[in-house]
N, C-alpha and C. Protein backbone atom coordinates (compact mmCIF):
# COMPACT_ATOMS: atom_id res chain seq x y z
N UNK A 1 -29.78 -4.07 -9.28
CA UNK A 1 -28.34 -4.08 -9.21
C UNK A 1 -27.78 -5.04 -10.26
N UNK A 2 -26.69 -4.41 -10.90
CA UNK A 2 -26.08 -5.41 -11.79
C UNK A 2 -25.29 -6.31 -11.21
N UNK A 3 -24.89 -7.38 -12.23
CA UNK A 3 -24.19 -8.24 -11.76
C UNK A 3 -22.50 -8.04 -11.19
N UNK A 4 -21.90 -8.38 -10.25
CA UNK A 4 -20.48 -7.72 -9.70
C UNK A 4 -20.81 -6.52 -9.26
N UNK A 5 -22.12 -6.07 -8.46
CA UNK A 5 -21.71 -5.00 -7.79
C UNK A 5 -21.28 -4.90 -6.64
N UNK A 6 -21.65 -6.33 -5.83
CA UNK A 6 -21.24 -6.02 -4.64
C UNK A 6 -19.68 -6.59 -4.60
N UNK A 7 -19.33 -7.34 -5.86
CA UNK A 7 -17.98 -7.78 -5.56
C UNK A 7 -17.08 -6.47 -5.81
N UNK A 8 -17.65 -5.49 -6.34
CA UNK A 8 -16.89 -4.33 -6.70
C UNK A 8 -16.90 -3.51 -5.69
N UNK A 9 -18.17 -3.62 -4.91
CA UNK A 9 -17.97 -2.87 -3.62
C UNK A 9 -17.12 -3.56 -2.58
N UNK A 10 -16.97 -4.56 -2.54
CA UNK A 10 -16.27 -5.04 -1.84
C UNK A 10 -14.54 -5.34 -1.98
N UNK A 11 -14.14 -5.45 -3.09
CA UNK A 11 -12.90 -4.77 -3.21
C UNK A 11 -12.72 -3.66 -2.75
N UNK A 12 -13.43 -2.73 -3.55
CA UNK A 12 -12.96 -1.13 -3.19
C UNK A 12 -12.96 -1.10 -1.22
N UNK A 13 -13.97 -1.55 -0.79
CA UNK A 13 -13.19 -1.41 0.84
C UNK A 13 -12.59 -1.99 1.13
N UNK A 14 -11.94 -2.87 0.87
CA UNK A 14 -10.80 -4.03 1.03
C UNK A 14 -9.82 -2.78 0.63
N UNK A 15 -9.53 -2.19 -0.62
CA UNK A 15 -8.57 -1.51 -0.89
C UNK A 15 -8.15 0.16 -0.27
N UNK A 16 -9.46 0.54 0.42
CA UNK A 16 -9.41 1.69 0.76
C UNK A 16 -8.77 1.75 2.58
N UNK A 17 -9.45 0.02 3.14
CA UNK A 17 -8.60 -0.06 4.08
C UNK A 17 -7.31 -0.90 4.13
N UNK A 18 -6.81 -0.87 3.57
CA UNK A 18 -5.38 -0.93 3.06
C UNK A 18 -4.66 0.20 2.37
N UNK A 19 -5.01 0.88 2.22
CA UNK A 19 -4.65 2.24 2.39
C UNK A 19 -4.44 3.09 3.65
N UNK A 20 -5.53 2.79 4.08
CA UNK A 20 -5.80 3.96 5.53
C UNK A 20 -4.60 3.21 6.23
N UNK A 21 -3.98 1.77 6.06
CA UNK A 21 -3.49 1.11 7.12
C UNK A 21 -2.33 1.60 6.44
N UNK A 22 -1.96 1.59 5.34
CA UNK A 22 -0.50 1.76 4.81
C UNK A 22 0.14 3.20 5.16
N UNK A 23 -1.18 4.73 5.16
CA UNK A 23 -0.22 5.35 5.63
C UNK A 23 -0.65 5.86 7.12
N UNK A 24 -0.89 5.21 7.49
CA UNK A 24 -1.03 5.37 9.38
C UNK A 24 0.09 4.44 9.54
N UNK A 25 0.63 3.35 9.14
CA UNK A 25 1.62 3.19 9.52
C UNK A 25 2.94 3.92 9.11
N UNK A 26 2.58 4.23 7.82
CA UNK A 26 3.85 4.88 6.95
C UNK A 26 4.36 6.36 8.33
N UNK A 27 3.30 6.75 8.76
CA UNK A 27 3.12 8.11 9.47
C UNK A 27 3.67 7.98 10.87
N UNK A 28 3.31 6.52 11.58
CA UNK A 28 3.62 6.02 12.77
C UNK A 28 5.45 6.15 12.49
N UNK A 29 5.69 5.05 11.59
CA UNK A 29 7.10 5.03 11.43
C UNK A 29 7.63 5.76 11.08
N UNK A 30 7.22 7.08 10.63
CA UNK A 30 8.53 7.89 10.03
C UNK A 30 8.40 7.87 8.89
N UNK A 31 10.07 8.92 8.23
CA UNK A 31 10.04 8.92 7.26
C UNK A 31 10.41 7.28 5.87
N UNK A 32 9.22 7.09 5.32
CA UNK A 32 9.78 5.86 4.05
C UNK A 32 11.35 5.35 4.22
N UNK A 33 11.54 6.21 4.07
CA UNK A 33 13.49 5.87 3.83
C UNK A 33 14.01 5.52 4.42
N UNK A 34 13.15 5.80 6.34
CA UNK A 34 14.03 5.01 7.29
C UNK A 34 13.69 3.46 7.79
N UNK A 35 12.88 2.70 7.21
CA UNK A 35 11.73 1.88 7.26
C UNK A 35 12.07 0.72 6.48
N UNK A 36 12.86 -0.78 6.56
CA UNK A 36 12.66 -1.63 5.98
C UNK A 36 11.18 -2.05 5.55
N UNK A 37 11.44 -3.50 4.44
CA UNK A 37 10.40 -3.59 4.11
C UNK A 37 9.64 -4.75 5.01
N UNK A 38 9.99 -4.41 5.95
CA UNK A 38 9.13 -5.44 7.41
C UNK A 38 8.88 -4.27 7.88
N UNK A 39 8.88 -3.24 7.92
CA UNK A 39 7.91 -2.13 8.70
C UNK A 39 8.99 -1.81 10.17
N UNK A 40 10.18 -2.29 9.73
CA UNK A 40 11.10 -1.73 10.98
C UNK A 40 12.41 -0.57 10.90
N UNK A 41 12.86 -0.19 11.95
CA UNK A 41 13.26 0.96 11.64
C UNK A 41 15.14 0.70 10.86
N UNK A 42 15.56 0.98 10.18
CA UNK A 42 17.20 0.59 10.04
C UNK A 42 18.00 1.08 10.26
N UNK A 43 19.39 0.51 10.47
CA UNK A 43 20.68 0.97 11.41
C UNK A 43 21.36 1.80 10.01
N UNK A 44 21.64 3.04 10.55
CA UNK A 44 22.27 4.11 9.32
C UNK A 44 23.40 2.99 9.25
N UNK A 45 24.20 2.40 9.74
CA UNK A 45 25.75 2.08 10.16
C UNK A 45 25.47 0.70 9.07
N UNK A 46 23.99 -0.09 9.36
CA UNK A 46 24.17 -1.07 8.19
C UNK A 46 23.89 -0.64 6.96
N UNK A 47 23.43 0.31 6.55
CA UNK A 47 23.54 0.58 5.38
C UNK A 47 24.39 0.85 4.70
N UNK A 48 25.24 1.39 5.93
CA UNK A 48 26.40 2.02 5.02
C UNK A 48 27.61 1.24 4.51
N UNK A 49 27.35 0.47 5.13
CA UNK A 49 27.95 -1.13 5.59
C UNK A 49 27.86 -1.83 3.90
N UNK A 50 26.64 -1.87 3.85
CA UNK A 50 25.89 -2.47 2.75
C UNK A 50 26.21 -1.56 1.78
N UNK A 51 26.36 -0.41 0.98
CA UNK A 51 26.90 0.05 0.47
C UNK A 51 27.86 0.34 0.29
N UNK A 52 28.90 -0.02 1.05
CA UNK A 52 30.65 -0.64 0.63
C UNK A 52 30.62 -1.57 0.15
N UNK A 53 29.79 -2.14 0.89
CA UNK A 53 29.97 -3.82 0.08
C UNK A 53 29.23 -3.89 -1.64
N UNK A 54 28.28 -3.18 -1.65
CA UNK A 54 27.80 -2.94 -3.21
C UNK A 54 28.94 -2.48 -3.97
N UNK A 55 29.61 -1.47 -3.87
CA UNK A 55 30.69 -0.54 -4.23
C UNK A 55 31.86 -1.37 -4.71
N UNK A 56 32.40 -2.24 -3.44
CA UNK A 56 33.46 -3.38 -3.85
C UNK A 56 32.84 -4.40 -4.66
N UNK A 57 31.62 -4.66 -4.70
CA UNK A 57 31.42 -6.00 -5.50
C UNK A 57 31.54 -5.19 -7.17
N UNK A 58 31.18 -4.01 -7.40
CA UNK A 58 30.54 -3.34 -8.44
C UNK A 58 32.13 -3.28 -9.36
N UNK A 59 33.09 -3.17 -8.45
CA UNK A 59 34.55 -2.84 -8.80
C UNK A 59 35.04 -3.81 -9.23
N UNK A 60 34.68 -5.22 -8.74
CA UNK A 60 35.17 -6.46 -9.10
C UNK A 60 34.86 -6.50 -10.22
N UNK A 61 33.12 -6.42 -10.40
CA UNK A 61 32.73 -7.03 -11.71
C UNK A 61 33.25 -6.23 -13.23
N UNK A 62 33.39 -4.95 -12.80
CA UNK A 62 33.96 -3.95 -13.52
C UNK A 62 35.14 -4.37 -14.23
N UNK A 63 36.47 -4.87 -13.27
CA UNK A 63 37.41 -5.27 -13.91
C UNK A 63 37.98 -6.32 -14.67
């Protein structure tokens, strides 16, 4: 065996289960889009919220 093989094997399952975990959860939760990036679900009403408020700030800087 060459040298770094087992560190190479050992990434690659480090990375393959981090995968399996990313979309078993991705799958648990739903669709991406509805999914902060803490893995929780979000309020349509704050977003929309949050996108007025982008909208008015965008208008300010505009003028």
């Amino acid at each position: 065996m060459k040298q770094g093989t087992i560190e190479l094997i050992f990434f690659a399952l480090i990375f393959l289960s981090l995968q399996f975990w990313w979309v078993r959860m991705t799958i648990k939760n739903g669709r991406t889009g509805e999914v902060d990036k803490w893995g929780q679900k979000t309020n349509k009403n704050e977003l929309n919220e949050l996108e007025k408020a982008k909208k008015d700030l965008e208008k300010l800087f505009r003028s």
